[in-house]
C-alpha atoms as a PDB file:
ATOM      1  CA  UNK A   1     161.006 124.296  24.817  1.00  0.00           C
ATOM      2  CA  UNK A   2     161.249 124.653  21.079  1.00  0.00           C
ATOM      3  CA  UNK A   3     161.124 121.844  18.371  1.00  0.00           C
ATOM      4  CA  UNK A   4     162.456 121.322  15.039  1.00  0.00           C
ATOM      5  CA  UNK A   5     159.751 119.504  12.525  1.00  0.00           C
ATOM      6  CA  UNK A   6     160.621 117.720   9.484  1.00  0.00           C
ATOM      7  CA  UNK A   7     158.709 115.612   7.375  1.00  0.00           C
ATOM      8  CA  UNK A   8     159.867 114.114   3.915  1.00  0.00           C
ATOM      9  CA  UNK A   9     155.991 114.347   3.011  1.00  0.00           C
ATOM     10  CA  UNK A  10     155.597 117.603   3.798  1.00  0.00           C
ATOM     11  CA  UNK A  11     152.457 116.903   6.071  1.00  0.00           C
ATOM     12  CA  UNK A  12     153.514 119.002   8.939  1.00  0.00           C
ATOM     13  CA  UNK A  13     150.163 120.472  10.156  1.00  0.00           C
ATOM     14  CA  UNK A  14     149.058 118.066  11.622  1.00  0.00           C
ATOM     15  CA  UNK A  15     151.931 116.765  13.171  1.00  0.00           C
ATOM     16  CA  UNK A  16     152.072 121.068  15.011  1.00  0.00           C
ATOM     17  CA  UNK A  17     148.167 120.969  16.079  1.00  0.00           C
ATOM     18  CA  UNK A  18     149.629 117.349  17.825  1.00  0.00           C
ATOM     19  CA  UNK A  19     151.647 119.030  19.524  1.00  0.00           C
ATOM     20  CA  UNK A  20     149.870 121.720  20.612  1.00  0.00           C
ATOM     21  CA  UNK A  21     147.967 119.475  22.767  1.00  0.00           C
ATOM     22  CA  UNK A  22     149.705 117.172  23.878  1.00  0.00           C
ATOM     23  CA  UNK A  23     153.036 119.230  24.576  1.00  0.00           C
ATOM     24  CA  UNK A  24     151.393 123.028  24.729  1.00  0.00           C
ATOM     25  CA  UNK A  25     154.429 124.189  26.171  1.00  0.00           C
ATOM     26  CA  UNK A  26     156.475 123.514  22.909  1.00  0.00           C
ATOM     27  CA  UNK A  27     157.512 126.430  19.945  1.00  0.00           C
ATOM     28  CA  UNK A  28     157.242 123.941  16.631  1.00  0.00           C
ATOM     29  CA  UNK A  29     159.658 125.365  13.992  1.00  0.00           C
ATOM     30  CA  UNK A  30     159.395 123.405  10.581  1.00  0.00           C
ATOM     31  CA  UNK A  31     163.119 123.172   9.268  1.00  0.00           C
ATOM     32  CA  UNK A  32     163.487 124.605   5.473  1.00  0.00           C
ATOM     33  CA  UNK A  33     166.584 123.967   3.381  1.00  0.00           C
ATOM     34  CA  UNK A  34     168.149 127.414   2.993  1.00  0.00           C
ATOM     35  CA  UNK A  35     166.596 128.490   5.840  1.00  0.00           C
ATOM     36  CA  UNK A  36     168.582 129.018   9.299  1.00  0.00           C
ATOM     37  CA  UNK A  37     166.586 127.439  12.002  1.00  0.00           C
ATOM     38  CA  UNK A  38     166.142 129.065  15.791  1.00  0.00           C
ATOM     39  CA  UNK A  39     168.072 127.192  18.399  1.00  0.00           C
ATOM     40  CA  UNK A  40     166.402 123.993  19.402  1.00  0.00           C
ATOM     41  CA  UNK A  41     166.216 122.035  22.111  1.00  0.00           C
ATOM     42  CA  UNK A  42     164.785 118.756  20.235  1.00  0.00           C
ATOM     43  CA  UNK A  43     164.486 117.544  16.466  1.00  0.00           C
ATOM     44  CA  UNK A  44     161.527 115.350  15.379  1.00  0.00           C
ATOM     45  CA  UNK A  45     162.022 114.010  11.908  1.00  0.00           C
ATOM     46  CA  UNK A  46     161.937 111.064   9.111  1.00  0.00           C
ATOM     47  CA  UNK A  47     164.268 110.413   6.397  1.00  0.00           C
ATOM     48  CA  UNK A  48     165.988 113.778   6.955  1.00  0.00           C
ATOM     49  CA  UNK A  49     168.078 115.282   4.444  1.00  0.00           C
ATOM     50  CA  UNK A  50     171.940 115.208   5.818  1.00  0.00           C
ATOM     51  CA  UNK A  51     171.762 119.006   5.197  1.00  0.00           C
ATOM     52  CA  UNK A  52     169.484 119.351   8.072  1.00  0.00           C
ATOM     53  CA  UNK A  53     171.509 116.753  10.529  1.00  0.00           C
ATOM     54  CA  UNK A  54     174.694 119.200  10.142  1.00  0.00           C
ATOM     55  CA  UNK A  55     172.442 121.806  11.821  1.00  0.00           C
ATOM     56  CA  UNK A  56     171.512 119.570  14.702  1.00  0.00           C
ATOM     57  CA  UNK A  57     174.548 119.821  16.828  1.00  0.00           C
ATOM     58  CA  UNK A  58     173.346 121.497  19.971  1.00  0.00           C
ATOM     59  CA  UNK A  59     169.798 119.680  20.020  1.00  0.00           C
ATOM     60  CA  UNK A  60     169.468 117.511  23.178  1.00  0.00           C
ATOM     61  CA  UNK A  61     168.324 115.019  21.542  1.00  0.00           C
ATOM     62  CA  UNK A  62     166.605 113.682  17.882  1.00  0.00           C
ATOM     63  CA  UNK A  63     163.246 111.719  18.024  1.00  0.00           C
ATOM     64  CA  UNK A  64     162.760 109.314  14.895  1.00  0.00           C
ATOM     65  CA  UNK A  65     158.694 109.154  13.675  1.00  0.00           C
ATOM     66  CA  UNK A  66     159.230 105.500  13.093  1.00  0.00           C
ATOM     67  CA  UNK A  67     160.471 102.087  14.798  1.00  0.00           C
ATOM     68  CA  UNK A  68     163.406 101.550  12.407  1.00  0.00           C
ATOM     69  CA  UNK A  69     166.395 103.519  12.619  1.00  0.00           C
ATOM     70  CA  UNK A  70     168.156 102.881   8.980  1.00  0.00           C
ATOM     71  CA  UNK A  71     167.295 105.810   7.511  1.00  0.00           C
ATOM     72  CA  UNK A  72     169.074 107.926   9.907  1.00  0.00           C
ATOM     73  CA  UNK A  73     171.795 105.651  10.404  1.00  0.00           C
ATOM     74  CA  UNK A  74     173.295 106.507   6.589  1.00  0.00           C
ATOM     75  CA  UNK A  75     174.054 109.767   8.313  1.00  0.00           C
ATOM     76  CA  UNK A  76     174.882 108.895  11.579  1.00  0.00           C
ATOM     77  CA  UNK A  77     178.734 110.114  11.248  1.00  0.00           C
ATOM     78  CA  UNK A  78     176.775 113.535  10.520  1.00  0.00           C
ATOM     79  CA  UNK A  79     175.358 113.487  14.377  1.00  0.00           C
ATOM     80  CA  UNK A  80     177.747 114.094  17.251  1.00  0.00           C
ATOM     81  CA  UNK A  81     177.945 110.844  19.347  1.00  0.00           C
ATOM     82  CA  UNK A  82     176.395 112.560  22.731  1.00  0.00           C
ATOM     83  CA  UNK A  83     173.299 113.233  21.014  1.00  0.00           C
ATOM     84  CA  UNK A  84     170.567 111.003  21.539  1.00  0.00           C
ATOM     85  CA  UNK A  85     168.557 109.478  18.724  1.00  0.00           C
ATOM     86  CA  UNK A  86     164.899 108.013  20.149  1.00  0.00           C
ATOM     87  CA  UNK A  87     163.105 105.610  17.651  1.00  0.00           C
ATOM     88  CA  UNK A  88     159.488 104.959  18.809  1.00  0.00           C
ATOM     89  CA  UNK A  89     157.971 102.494  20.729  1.00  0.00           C
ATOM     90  CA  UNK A  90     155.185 100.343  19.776  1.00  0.00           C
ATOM     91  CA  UNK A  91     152.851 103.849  19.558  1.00  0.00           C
ATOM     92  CA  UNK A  92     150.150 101.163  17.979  1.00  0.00           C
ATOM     93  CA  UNK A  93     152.634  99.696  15.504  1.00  0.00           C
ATOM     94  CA  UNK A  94     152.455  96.083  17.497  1.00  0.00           C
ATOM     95  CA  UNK A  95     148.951  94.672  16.908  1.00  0.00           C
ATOM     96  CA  UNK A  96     148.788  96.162  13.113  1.00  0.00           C
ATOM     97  CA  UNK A  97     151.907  94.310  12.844  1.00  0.00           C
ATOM     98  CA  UNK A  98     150.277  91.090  14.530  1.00  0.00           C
ATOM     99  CA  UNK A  99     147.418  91.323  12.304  1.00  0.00           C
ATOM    100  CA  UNK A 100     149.029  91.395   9.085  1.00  0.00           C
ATOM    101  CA  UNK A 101     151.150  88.325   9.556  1.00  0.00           C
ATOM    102  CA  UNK A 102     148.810  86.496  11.258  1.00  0.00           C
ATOM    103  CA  UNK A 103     146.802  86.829   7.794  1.00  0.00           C
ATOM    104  CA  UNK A 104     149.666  86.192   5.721  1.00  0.00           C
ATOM    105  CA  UNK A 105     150.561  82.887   7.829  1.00  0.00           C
ATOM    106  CA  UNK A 106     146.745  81.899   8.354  1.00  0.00           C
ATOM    107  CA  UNK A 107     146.346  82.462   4.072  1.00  0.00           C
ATOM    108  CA  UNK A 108     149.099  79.995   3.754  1.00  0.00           C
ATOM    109  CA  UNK A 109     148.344  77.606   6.273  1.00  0.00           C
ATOM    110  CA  UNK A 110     144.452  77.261   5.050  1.00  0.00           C
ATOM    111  CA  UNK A 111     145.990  77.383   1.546  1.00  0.00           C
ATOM    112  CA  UNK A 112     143.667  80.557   0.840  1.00  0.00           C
ATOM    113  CA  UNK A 113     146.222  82.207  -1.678  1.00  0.00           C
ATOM    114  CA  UNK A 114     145.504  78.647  -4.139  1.00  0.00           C
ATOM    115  CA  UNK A 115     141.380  79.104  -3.167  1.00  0.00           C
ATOM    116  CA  UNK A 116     141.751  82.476  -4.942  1.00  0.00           C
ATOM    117  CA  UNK A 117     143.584  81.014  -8.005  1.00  0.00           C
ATOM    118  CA  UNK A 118     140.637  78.744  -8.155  1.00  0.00           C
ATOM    119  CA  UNK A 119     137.586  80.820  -7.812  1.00  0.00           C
ATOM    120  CA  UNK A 120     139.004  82.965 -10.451  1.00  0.00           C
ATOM    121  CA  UNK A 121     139.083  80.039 -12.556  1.00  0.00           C
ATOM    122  CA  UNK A 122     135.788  78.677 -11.578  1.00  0.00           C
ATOM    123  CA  UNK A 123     137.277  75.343  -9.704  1.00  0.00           C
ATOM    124  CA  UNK A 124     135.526  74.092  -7.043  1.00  0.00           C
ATOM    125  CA  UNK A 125     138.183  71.416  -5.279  1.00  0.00           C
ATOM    126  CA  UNK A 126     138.990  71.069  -1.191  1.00  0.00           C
ATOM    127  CA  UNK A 127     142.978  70.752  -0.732  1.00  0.00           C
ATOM    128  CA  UNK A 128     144.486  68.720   1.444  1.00  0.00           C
ATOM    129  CA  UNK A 129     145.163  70.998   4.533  1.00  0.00           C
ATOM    130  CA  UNK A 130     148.393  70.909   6.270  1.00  0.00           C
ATOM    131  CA  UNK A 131     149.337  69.547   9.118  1.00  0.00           C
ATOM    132  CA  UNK A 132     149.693  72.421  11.911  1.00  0.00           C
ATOM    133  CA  UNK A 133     152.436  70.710  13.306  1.00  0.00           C
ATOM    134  CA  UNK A 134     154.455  70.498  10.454  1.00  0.00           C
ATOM    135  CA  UNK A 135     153.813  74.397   9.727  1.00  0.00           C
ATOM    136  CA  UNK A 136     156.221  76.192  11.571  1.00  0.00           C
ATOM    137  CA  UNK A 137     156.494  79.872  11.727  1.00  0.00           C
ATOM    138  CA  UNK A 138     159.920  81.385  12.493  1.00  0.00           C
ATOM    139  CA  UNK A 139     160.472  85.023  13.291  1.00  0.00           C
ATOM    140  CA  UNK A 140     163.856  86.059  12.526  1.00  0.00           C
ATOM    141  CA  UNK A 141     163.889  89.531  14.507  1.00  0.00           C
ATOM    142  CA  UNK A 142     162.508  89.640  18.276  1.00  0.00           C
ATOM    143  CA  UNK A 143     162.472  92.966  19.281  1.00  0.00           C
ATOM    144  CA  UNK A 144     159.453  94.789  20.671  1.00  0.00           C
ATOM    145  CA  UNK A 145     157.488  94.482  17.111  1.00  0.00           C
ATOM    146  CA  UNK A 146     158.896  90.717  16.707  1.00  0.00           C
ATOM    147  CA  UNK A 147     157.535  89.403  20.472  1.00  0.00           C
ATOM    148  CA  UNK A 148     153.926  90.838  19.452  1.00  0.00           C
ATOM    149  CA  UNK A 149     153.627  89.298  16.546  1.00  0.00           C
ATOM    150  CA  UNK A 150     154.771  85.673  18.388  1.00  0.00           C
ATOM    151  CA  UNK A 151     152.129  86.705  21.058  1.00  0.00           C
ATOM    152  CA  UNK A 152     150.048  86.829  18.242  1.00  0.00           C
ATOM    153  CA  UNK A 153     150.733  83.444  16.669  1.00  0.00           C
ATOM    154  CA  UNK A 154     150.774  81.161  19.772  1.00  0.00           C
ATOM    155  CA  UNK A 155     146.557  81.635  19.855  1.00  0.00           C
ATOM    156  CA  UNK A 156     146.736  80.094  16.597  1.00  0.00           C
ATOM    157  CA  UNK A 157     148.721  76.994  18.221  1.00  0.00           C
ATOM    158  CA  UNK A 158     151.997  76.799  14.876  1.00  0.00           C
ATOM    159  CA  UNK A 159     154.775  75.612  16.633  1.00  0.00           C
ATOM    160  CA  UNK A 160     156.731  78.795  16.785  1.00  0.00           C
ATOM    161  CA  UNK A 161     160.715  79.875  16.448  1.00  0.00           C
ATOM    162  CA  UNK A 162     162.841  82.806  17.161  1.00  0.00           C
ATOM    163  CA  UNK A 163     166.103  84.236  15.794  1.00  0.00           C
ATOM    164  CA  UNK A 164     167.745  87.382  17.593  1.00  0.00           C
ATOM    165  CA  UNK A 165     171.371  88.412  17.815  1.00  0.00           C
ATOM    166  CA  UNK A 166     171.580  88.156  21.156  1.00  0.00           C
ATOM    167  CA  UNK A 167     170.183  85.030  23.336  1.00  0.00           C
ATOM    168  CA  UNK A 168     166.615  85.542  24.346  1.00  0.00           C
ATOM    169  CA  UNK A 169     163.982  82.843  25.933  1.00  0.00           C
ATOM    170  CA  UNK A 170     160.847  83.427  25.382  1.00  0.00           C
ATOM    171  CA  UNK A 171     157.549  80.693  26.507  1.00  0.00           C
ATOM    172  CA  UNK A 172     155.827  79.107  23.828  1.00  0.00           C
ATOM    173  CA  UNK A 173     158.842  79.586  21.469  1.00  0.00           C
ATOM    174  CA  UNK A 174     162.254  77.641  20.326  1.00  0.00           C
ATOM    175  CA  UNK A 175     164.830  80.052  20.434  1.00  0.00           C
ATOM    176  CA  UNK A 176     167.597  80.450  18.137  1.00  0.00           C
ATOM    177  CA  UNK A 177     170.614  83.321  18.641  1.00  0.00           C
ATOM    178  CA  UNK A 178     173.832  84.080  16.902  1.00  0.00           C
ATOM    179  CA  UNK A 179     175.668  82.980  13.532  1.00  0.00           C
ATOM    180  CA  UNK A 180     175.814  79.993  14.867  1.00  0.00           C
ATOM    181  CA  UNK A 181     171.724  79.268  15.327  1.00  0.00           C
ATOM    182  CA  UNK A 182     170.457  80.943  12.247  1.00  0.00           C
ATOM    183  CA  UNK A 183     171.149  77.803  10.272  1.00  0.00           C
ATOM    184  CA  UNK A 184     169.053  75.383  12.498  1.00  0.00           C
ATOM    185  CA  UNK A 185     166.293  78.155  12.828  1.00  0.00           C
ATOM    186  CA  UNK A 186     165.995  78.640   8.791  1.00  0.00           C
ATOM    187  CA  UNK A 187     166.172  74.470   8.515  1.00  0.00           C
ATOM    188  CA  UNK A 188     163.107  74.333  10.471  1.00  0.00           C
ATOM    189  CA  UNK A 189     160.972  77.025   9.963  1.00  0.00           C
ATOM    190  CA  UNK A 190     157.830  76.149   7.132  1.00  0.00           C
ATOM    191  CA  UNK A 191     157.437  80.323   7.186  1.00  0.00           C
ATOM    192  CA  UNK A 192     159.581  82.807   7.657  1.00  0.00           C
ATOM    193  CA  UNK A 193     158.830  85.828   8.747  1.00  0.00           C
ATOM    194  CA  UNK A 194     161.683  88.347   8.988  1.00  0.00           C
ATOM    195  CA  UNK A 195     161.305  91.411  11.613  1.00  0.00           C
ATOM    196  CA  UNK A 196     165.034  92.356  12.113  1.00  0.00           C
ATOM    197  CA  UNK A 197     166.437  95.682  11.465  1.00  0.00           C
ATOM    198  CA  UNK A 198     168.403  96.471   8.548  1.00  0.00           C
ATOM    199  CA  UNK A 199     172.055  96.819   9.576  1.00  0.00           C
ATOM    200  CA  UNK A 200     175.563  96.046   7.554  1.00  0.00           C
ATOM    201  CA  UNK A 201     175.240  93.177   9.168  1.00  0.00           C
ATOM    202  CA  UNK A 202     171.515  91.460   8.124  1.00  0.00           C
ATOM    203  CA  UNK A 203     171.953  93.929   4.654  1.00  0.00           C
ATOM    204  CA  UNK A 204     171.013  90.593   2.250  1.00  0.00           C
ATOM    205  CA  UNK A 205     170.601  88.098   4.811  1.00  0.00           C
ATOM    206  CA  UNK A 206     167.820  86.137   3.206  1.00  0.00           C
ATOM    207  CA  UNK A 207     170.437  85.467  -0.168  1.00  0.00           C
ATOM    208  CA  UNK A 208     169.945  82.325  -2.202  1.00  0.00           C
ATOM    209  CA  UNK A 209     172.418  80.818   0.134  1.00  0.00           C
ATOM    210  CA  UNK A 210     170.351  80.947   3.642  1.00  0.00           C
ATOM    211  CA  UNK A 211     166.669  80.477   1.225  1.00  0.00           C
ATOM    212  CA  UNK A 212     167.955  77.023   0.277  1.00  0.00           C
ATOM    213  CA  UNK A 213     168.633  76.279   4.017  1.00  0.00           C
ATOM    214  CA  UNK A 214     164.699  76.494   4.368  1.00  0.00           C
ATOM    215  CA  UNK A 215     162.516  73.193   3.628  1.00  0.00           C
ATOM    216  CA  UNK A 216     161.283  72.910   0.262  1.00  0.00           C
ATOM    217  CA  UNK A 217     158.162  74.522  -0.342  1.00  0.00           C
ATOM    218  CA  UNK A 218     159.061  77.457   2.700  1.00  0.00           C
ATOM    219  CA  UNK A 219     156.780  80.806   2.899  1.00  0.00           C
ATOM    220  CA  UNK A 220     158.848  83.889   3.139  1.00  0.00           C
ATOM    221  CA  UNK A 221     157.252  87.005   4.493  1.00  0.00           C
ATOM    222  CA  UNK A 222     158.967  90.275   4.990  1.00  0.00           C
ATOM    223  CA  UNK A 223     157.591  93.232   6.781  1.00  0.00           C
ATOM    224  CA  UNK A 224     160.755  94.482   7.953  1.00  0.00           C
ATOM    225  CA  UNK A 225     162.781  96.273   5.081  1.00  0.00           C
ATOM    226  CA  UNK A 226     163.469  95.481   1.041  1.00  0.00           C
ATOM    227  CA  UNK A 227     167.197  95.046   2.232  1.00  0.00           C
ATOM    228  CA  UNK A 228     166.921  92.341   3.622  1.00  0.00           C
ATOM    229  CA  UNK A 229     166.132  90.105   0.667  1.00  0.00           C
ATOM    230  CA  UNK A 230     167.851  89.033  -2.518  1.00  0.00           C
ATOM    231  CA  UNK A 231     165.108  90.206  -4.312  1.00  0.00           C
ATOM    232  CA  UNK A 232     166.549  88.131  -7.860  1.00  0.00           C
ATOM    233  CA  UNK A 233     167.061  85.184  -5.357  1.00  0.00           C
ATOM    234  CA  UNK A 234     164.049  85.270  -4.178  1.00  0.00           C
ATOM    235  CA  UNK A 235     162.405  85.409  -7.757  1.00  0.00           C
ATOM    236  CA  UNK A 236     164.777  82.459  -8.631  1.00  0.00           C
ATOM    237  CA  UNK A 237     163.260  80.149  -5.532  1.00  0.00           C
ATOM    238  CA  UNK A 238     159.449  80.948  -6.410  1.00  0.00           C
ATOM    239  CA  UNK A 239     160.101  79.842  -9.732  1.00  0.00           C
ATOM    240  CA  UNK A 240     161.608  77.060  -9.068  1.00  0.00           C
ATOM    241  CA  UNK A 241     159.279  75.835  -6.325  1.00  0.00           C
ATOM    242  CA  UNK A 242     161.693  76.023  -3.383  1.00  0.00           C
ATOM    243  CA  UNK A 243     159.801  79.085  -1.573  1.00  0.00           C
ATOM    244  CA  UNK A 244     156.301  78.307  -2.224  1.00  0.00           C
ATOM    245  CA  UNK A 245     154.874  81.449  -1.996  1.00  0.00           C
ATOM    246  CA  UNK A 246     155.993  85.295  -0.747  1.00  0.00           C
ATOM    247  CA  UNK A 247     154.394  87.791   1.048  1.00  0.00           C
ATOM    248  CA  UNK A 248     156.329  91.466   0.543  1.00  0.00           C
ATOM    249  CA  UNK A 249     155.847  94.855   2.271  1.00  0.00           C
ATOM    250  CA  UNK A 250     159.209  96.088   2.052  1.00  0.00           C
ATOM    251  CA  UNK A 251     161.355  96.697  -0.944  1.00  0.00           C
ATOM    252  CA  UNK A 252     164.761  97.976  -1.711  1.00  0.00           C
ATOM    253  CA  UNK A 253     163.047 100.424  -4.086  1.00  0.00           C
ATOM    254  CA  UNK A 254     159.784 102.353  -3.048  1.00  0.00           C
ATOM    255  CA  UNK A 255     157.247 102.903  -4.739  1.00  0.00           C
ATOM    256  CA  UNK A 256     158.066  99.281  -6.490  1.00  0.00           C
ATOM    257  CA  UNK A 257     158.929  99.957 -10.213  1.00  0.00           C
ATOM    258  CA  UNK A 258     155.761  99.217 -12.478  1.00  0.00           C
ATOM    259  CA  UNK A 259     158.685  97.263 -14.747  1.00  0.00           C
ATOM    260  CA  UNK A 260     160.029  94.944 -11.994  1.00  0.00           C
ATOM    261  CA  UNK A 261     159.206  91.046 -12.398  1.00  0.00           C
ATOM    262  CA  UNK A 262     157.374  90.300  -9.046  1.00  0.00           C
ATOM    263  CA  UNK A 263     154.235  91.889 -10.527  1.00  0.00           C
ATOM    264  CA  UNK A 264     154.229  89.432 -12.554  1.00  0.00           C
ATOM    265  CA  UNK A 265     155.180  86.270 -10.416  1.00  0.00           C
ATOM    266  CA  UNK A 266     151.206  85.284  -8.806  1.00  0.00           C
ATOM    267  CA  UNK A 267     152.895  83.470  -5.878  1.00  0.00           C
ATOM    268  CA  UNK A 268     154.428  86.633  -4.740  1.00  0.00           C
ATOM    269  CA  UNK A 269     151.714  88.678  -2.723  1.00  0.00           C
ATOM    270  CA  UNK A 270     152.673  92.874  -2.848  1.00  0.00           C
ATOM    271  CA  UNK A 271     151.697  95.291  -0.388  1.00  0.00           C
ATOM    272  CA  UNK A 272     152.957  99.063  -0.669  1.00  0.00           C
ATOM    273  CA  UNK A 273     154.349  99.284   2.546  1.00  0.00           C
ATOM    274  CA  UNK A 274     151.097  99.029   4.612  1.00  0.00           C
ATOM    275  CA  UNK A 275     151.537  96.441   7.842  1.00  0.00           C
ATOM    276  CA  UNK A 276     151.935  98.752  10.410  1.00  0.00           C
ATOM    277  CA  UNK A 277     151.409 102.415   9.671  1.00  0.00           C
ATOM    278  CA  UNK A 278     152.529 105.272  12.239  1.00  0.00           C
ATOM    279  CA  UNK A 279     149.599 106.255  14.223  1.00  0.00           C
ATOM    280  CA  UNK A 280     150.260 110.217  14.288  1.00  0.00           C
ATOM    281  CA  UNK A 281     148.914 110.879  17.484  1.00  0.00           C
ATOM    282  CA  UNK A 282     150.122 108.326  19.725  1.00  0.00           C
ATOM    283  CA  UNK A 283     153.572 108.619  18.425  1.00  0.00           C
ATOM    284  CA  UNK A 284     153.104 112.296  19.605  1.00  0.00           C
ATOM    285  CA  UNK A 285     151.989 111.209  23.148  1.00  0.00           C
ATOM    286  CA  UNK A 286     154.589 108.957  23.392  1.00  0.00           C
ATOM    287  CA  UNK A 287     157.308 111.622  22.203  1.00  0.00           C
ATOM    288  CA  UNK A 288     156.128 114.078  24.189  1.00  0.00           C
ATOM    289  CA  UNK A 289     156.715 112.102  27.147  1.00  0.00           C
ATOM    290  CA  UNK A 290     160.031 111.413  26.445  1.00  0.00           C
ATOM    291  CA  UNK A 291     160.976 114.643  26.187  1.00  0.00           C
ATOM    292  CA  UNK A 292     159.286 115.845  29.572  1.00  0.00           C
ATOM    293  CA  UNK A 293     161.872 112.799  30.727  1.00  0.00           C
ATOM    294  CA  UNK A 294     164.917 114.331  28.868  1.00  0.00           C
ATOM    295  CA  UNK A 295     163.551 117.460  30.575  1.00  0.00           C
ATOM    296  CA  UNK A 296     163.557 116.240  33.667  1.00  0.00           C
ATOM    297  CA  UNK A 297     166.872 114.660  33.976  1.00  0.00           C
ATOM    298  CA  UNK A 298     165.300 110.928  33.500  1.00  0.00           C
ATOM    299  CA  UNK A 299     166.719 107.981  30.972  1.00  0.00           C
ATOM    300  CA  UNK A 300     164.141 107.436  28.227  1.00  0.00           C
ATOM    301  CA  UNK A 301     163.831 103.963  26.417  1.00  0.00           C
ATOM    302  CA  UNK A 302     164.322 103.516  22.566  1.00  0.00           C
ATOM    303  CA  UNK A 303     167.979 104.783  22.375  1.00  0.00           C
ATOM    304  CA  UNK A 304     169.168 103.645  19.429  1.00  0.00           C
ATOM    305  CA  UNK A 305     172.518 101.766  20.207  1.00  0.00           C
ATOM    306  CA  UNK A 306     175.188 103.439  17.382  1.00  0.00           C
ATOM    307  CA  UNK A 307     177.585 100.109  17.483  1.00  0.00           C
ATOM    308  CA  UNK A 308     174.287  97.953  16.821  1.00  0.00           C
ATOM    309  CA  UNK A 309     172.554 100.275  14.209  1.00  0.00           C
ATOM    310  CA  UNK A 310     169.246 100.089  15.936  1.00  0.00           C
END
């Protein structure tokens, strides 16, 4: 069995001596621009150059580092339809993902982001706390990483929502599906907290247009991708009071510009891209499983669905 490596960040040692143990029986070849590549029977990359899909035409399949699949999907026309792309499974991505929302929603609910304005400004004051009832947390996105974090959140006892494309029912939580739900999930949701996968289709979703369908004084955090926001909207809102406060992962542009305005906005929290980090070695494991399946003859889970773009 021989495997084709590539890493945008270079950082493919590790990534071999992985392999090595976990799948001994594997040749790793790092792919070089320029540089014609051994037949393969598998590709394992992230944020590949298009250059290196056009070589990939008689892998068996490609295995994606990551959980989200737009990266590869700008290129998909560039990967014959028969070939299998594999996004990873949780591989430890679900309870970093739990924990950083459930601090995000537990700052806001306990009003912790305005206790940090006021210690720096010597106050001492209590605040009113809110009403748990009244503090909703909606989770527009319930896929694998979007059920943990809602497994997460029901210790905490927020009444909590779901939006998915598809109709899903799920204990503990009001479900919402479809077009046709995502205005009664945004109308009640206190915090929003979007998990979906960027697609043509949820590309901007969270616009001025669906913000302002969210209760005045709404908590927006994204740990799914910058795409999904209007990031001027959103800047707009937080000005103005509608969203109350922001908690941001993702951006369109990464590393954030040092020049762009929601440095300077307080009530929008930044994080450089940090809630739920790819564990190398149990995304390995998991890989290498797979591909003892593909081996095998057996279905693997985690095919990315072309017509849905994840």
């Amino acid at each position: 069995m021989r495997i084709l490596l590539y890493r945008a960040d270079g950082q493919t040692g590790p990534w071999i001596k992985d392999f090595a143990e976990f799948l001994p029986e594997a040749e790793v070849v790092i792919w070089q621009d320029g540089v014609k590549a051994p037949p393969c029977d598998y590709a394992v990359v992230w944020s590949p150059p298009e250059a290196m899909l056009r070589e990939l035409s008689e892998v068996k399949a490609i295995f994606l580092t990551g959980a989200g699949a737009d990266a590869i999907m700008k290129h998909e026309h560039t990967i014959p339809r028969e070939i299998p792309i594999v996004r990873l499974g949780d591989a430890g991505m679900g309870v970093q993902m739990a924990e950083y929302v459930a601090h995000a929603v537990l700052r806001y609910y306990r009003r912790l982001d305005e206790y940090e304005v006021q210690a720096r400004n010597g106050q001492w004051l209590q605040l009113p706390q809110h009403e748990k009832e009244e503090f909703s947390v909606g989770v527009l996105g319930m896929g694998m990483l979007g059920s943990r974090v809602l497994q997460a959140l029901k210790e905490f006892g927020f009444p909590l929502r779901g939006w998915s494309r598809s109709e899903k029912r799920v204990d503990g939580v009001q479900c919402f599906h479809g077009s046709e739900g995502l205005d009664a999930f945004l109308g009640g949701s206190r915090v929003v907290v979007c998990m979906l996968p960027l697609t043509s289709e949820t590309n901007n979703l969270l616009n001025r247009t669906n913000m302002l369908k969210l209760p005045q004084g709404a908590y927006l955090i994204n740990v799914a991708r910058g795409g999904h926001v209007s990031e001027p909207d959103l800047l707009t809102l937080v000005k103005t009071g509608h969203i109350a406060a922001a908690t941001l992962d993702v951006f369109r542009n990464e590393p954030l510009p040092m020049q762009h305005p929601f440095w300077e906005e307080p009530r929008i929290t930044i994080t450089p891209h940090i809630s739920a980090l790819t564990l190398r070695r149990e995304s390995v494991q998991q890989i290498a499983h797979k591909m003892r399946l593909l081996a095998k003859g057996e279905p693997v889970a985690d095919v990315i669905n072309r017509e849905q773009g994840y």
